[in-house]
N, C-alpha and C. Protein backbone atom coordinates (compact mmCIF):
# COMPACT_ATOMS: atom_id res chain seq x y z
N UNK A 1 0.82 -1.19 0.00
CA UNK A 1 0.00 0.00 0.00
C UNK A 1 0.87 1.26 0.00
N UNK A 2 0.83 2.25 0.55
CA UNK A 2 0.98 4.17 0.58
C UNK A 2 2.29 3.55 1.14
N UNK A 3 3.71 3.71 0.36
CA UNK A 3 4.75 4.28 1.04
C UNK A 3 5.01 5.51 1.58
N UNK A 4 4.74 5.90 3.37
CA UNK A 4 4.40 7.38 3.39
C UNK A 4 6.19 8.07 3.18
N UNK A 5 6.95 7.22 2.97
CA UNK A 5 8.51 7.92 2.89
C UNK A 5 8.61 8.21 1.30
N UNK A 6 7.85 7.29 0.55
CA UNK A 6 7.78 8.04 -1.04
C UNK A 6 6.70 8.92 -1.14
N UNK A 7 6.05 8.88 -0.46
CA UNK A 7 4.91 10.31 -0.77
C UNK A 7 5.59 11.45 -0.34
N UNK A 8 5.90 11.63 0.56
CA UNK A 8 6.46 12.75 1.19
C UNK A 8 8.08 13.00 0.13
N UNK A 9 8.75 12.47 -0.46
CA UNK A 9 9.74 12.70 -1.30
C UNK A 9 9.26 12.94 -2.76
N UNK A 10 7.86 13.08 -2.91
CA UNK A 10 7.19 13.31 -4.27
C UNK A 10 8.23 15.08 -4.55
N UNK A 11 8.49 15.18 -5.61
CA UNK A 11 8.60 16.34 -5.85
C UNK A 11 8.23 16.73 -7.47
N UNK A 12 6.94 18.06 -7.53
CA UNK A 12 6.44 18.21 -8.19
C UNK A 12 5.35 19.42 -8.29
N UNK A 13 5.78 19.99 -9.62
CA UNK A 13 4.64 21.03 -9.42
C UNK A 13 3.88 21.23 -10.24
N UNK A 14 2.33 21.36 -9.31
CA UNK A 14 1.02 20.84 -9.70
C UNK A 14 0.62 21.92 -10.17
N UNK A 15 0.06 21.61 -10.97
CA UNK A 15 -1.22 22.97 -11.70
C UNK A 15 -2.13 23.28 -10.99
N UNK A 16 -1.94 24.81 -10.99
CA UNK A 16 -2.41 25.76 -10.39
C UNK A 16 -3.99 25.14 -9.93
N UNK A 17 -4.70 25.05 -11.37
CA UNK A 17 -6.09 24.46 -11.43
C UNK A 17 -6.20 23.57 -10.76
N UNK A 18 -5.66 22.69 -10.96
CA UNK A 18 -5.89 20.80 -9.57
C UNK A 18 -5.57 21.28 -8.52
N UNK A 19 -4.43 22.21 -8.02
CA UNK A 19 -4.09 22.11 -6.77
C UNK A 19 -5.44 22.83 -5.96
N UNK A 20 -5.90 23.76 -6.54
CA UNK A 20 -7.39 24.67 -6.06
C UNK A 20 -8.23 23.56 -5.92
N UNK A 21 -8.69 22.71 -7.07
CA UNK A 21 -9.92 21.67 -6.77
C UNK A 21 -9.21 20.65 -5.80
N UNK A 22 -8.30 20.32 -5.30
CA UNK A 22 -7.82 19.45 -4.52
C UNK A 22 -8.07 19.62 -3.23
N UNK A 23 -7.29 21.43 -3.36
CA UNK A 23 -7.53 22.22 -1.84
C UNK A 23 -9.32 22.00 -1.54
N UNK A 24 -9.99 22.08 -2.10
CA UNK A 24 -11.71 22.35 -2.01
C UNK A 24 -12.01 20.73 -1.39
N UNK A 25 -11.22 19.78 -1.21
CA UNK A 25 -11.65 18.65 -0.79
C UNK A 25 -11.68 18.41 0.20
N UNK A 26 -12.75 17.19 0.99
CA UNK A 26 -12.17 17.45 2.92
C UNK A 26 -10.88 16.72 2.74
N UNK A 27 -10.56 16.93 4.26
CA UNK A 27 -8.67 16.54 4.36
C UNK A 27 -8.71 15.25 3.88
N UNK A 28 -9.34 14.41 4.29
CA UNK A 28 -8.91 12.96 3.73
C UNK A 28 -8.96 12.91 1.81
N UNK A 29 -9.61 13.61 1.51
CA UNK A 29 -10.13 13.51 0.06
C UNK A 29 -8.79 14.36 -0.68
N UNK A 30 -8.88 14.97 0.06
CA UNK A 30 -7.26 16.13 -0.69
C UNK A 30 -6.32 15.30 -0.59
N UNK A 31 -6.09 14.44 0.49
CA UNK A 31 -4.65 13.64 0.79
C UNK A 31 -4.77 12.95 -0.77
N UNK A 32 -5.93 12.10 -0.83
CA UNK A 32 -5.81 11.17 -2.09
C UNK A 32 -5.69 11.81 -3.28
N UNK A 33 -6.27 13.02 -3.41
CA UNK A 33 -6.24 13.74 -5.10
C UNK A 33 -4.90 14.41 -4.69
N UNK A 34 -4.01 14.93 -3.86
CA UNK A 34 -2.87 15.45 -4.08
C UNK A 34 -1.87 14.37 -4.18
N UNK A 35 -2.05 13.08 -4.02
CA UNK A 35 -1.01 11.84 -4.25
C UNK A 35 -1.45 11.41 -5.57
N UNK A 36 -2.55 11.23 -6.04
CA UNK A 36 -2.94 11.23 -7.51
C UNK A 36 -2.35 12.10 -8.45
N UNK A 37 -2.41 13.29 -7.98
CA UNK A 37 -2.09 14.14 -9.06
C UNK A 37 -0.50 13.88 -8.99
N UNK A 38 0.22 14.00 -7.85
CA UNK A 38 1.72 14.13 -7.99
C UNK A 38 2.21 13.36 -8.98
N UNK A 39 1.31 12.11 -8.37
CA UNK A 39 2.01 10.05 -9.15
C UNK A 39 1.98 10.61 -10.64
N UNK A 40 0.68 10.98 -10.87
CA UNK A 40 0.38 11.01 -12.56
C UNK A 40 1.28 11.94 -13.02
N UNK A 41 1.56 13.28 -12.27
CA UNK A 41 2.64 14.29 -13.14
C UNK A 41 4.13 13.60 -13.22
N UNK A 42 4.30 12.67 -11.74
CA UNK A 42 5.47 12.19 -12.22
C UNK A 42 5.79 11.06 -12.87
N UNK A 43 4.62 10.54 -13.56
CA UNK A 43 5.17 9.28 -14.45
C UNK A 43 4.20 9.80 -16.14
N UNK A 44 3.63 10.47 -16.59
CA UNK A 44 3.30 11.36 -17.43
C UNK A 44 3.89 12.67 -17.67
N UNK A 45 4.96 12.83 -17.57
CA UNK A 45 5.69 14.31 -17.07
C UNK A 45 5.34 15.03 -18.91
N UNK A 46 4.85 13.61 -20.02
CA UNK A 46 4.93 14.83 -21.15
C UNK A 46 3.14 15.38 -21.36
N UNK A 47 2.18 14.91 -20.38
CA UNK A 47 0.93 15.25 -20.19
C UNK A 47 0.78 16.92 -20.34
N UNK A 48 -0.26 16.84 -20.82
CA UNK A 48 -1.10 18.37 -20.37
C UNK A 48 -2.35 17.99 -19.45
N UNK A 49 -1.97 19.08 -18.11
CA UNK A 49 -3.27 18.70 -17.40
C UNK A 49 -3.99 20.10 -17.00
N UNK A 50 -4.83 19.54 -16.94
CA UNK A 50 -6.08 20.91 -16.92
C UNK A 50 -7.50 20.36 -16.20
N UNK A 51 -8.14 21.23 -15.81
CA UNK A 51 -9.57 21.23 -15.28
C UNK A 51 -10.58 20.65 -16.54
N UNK A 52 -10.98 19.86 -16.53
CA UNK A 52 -11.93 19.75 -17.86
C UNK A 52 -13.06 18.60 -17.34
N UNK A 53 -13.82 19.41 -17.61
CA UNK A 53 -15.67 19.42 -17.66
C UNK A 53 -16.00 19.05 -15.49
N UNK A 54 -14.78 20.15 -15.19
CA UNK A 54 -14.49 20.57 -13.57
C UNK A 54 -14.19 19.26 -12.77
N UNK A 55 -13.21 18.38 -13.09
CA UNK A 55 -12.47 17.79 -12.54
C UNK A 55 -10.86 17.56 -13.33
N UNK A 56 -10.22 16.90 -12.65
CA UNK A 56 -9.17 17.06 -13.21
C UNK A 56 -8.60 15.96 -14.23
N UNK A 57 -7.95 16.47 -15.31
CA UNK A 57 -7.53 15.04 -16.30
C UNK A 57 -6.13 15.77 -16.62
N UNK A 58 -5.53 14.96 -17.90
CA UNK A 58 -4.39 14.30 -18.31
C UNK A 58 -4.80 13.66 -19.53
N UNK A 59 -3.92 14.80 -20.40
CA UNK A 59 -4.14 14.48 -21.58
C UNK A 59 -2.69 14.13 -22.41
N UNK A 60 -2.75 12.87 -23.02
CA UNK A 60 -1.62 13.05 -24.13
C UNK A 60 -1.53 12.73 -25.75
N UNK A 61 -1.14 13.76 -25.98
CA UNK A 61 -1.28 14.44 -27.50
C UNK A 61 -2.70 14.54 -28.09
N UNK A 62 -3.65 15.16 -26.73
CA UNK A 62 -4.36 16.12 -27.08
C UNK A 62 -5.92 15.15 -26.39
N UNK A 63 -5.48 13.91 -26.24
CA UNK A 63 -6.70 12.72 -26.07
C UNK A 63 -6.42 12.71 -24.55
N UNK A 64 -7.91 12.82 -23.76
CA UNK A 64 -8.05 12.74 -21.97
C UNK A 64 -7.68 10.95 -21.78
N UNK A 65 -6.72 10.95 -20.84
CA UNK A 65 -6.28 9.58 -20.48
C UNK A 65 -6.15 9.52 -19.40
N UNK A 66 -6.28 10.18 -18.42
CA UNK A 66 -6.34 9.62 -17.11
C UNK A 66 -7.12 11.13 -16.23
N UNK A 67 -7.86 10.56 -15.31
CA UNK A 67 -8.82 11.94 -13.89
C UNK A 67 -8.96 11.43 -12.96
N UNK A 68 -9.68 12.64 -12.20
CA UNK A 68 -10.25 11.83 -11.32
C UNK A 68 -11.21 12.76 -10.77
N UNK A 69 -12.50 12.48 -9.64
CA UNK A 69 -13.14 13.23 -9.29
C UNK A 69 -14.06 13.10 -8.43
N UNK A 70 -14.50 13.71 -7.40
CA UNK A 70 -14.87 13.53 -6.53
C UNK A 70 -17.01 12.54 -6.57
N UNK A 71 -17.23 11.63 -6.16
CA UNK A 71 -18.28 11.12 -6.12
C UNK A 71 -18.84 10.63 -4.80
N UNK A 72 -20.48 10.40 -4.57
CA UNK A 72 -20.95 9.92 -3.51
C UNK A 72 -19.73 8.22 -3.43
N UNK A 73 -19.45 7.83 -4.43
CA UNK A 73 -18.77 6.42 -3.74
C UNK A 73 -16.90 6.81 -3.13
N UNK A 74 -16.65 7.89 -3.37
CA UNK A 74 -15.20 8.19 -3.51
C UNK A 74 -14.56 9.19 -3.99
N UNK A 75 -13.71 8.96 -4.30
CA UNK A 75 -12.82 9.54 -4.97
C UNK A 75 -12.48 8.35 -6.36
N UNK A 76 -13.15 9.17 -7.40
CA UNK A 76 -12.85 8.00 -8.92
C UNK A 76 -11.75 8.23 -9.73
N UNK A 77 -10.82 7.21 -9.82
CA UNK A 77 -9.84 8.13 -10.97
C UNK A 77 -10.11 6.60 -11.82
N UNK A 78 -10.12 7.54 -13.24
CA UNK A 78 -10.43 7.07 -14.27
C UNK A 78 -9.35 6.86 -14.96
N UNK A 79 -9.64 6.05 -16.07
CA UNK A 79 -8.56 5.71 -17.04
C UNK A 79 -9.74 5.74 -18.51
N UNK A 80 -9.10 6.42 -19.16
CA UNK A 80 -10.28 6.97 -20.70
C UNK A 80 -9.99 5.68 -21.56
N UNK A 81 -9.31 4.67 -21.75
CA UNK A 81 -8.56 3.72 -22.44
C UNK A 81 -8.68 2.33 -21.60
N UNK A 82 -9.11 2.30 -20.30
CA UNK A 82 -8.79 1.46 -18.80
C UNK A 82 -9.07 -0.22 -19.22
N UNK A 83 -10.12 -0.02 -19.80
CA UNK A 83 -11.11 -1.35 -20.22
C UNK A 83 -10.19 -2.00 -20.73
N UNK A 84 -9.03 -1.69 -21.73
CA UNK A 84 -8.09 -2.65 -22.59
C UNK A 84 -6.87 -3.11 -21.74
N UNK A 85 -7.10 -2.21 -20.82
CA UNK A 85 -5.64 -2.76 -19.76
C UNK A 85 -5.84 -3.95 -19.60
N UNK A 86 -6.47 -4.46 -19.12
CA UNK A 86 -7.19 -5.64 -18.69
C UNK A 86 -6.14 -6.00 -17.03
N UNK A 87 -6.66 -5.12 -16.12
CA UNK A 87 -6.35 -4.90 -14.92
C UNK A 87 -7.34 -5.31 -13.74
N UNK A 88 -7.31 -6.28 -13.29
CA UNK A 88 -8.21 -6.77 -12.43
C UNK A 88 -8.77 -5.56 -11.19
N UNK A 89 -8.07 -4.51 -10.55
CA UNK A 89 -9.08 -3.60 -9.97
C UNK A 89 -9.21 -2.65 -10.62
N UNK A 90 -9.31 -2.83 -11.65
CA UNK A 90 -9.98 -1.06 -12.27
C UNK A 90 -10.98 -1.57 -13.07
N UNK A 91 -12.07 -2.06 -12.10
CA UNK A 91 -13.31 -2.86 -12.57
C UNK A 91 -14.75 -2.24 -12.34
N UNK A 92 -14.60 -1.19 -12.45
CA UNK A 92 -15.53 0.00 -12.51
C UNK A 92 -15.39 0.22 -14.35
N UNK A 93 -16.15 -0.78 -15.37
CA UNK A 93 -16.25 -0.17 -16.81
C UNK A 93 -17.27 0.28 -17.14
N UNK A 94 -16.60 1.19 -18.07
CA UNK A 94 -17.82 2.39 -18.82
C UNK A 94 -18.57 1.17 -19.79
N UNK A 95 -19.49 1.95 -19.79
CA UNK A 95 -21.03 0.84 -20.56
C UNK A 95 -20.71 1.15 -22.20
N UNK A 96 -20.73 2.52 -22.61
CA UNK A 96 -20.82 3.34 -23.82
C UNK A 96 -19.17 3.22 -24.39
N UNK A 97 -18.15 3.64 -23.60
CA UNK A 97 -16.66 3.74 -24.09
C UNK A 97 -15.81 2.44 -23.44
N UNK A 98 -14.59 2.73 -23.51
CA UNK A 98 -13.39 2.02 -22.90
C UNK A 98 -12.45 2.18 -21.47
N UNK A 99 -13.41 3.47 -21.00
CA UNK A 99 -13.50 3.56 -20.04
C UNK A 99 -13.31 2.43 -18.80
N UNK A 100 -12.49 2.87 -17.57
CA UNK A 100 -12.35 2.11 -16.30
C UNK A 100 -11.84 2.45 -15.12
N UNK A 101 -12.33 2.83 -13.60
CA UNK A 101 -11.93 3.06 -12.93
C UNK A 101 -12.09 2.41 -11.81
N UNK A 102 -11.31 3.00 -10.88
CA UNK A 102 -11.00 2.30 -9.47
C UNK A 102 -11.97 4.00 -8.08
N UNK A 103 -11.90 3.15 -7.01
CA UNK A 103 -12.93 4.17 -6.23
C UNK A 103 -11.66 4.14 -5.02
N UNK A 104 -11.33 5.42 -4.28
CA UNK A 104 -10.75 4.87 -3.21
C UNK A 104 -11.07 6.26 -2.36
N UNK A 105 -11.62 6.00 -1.05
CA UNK A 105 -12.03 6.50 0.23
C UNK A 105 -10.60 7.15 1.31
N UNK A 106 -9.74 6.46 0.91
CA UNK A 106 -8.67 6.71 1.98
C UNK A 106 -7.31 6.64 1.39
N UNK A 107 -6.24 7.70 1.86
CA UNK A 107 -5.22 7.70 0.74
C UNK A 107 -4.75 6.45 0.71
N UNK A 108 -4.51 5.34 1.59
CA UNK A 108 -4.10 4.24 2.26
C UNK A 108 -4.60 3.29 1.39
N UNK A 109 -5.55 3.06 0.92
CA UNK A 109 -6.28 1.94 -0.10
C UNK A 109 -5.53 2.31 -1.33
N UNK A 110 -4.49 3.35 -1.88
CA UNK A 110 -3.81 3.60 -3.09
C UNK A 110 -2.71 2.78 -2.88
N UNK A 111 -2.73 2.02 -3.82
CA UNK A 111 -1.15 1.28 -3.92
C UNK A 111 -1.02 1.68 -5.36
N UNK A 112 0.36 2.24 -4.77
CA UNK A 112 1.71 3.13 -6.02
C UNK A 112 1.75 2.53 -7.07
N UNK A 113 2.74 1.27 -6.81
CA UNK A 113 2.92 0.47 -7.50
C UNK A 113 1.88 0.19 -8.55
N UNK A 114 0.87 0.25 -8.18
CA UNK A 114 -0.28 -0.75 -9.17
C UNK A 114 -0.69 0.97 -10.44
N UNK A 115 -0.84 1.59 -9.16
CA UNK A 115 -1.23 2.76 -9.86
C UNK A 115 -0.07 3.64 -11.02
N UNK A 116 1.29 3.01 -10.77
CA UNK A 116 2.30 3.21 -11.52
C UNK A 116 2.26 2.52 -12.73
N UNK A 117 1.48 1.31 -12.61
CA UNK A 117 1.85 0.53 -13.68
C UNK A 117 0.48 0.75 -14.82
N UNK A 118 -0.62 0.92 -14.12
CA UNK A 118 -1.76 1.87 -15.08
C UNK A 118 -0.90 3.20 -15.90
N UNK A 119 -0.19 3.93 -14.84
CA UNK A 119 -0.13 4.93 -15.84
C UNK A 119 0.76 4.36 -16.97
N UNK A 120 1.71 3.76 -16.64
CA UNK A 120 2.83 3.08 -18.08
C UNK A 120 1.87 2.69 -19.19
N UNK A 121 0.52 1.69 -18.13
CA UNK A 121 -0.15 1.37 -19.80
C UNK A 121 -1.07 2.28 -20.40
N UNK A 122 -1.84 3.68 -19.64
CA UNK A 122 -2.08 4.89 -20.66
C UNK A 122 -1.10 5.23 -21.38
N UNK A 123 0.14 4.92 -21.31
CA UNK A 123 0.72 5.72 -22.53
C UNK A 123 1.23 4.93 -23.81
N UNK A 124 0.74 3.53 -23.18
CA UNK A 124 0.70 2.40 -24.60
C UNK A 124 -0.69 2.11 -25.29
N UNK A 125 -1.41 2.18 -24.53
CA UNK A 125 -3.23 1.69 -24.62
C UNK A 125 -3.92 3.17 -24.57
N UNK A 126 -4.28 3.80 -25.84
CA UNK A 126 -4.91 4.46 -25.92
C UNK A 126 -6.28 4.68 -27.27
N UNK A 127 -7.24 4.90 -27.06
CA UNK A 127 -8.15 5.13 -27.83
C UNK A 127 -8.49 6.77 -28.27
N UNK A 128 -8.72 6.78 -29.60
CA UNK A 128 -9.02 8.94 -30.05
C UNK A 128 -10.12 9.16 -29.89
N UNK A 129 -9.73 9.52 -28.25
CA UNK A 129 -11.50 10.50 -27.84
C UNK A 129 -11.10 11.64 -28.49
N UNK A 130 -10.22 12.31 -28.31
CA UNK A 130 -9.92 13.43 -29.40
C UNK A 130 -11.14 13.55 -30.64
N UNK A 131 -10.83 12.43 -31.88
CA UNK A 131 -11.99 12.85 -32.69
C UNK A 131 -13.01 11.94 -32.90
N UNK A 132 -13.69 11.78 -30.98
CA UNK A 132 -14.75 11.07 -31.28
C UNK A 132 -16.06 11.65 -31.85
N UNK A 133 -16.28 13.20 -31.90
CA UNK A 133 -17.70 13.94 -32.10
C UNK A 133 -17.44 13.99 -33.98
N UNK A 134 -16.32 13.83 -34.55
CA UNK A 134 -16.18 14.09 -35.83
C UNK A 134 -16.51 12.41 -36.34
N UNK A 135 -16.09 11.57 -35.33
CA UNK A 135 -16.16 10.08 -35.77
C UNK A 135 -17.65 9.79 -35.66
N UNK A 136 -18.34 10.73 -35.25
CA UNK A 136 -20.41 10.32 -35.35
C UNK A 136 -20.20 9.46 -33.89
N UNK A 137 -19.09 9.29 -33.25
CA UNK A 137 -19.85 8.92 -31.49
C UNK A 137 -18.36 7.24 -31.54
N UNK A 138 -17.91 7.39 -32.68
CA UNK A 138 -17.04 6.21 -32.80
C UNK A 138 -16.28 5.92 -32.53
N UNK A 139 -15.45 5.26 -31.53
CA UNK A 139 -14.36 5.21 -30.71
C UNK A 139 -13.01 4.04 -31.59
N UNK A 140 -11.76 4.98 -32.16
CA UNK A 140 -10.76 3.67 -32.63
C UNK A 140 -9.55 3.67 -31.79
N UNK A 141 -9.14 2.49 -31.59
CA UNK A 141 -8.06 2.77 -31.04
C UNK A 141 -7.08 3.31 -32.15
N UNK A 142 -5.85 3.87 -30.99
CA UNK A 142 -4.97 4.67 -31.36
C UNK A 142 -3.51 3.83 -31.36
N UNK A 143 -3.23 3.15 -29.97
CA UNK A 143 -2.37 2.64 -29.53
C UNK A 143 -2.55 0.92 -28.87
């Protein structure tokens, strides 16, 4: 689970935008979206991340691949591509896309490791939400 000697050696700086919606969380909920966000900036370091449709994502080369955001079950971080990982807890799948996420309540239920190895496969396993409204609703993979 949470190495608290690698969390605390995270070094990284967060966008302005996440760090505000992070701050807006209760303390336990901030702990988890400010270890989310760090992990993802530091193993996506060529991402663009931004506030979009008011939670936070991670985009690369222009397609949303990884968020997360606050819900009655949790805290959800998503994977836009997740479904093809074929990752036994990120078993929360989207009905409509390729969508998949994991729910977690407490920073402590995050294990690094696992969550390290999702991000390696967003940047192999990806589908173009980018031009899904031009594709009539059609999702291809990319990667």
């Amino acid at each position: 689970m949470l190495n608290e000697s690698k969390h605390d050696n995270i070094r990284t700086i967060m966008n302005k935008e996440i760090k505000s919606y992070n701050n807006q969380q209760t303390e336990t909920d901030k702990e988890i979206c400010d270890l989310l966000a760090q992990t993802i900036d530091n193993e996506l370091t060529e991402a663009e991340s931004k506030i979009w449709h008011a939670h936070p994502v991670w985009f690369l080369d222009g397609n949303p691949t990884v968020g997360y955001s606050k819900q009655k079950k949790g805290i959800r971080l998503m994977f836009w591509s997740g479904a093809d990982f074929d990752e036994e807890n990120l078993n929360i799948k989207g009905v409509k896309f390729k969508d998949a996420s994991i729910f977690y309540n407490d920073v402590t239920e995050i294990n690094t490791k696992d969550l390290m190895a999702w991000l390696q496969k967003s940047k192999q396993i990806q589908s173009d939400y980018k031009n899904l409204i031009k594709r009539k609703g059609k999702l291809e993979k990319l990667k």
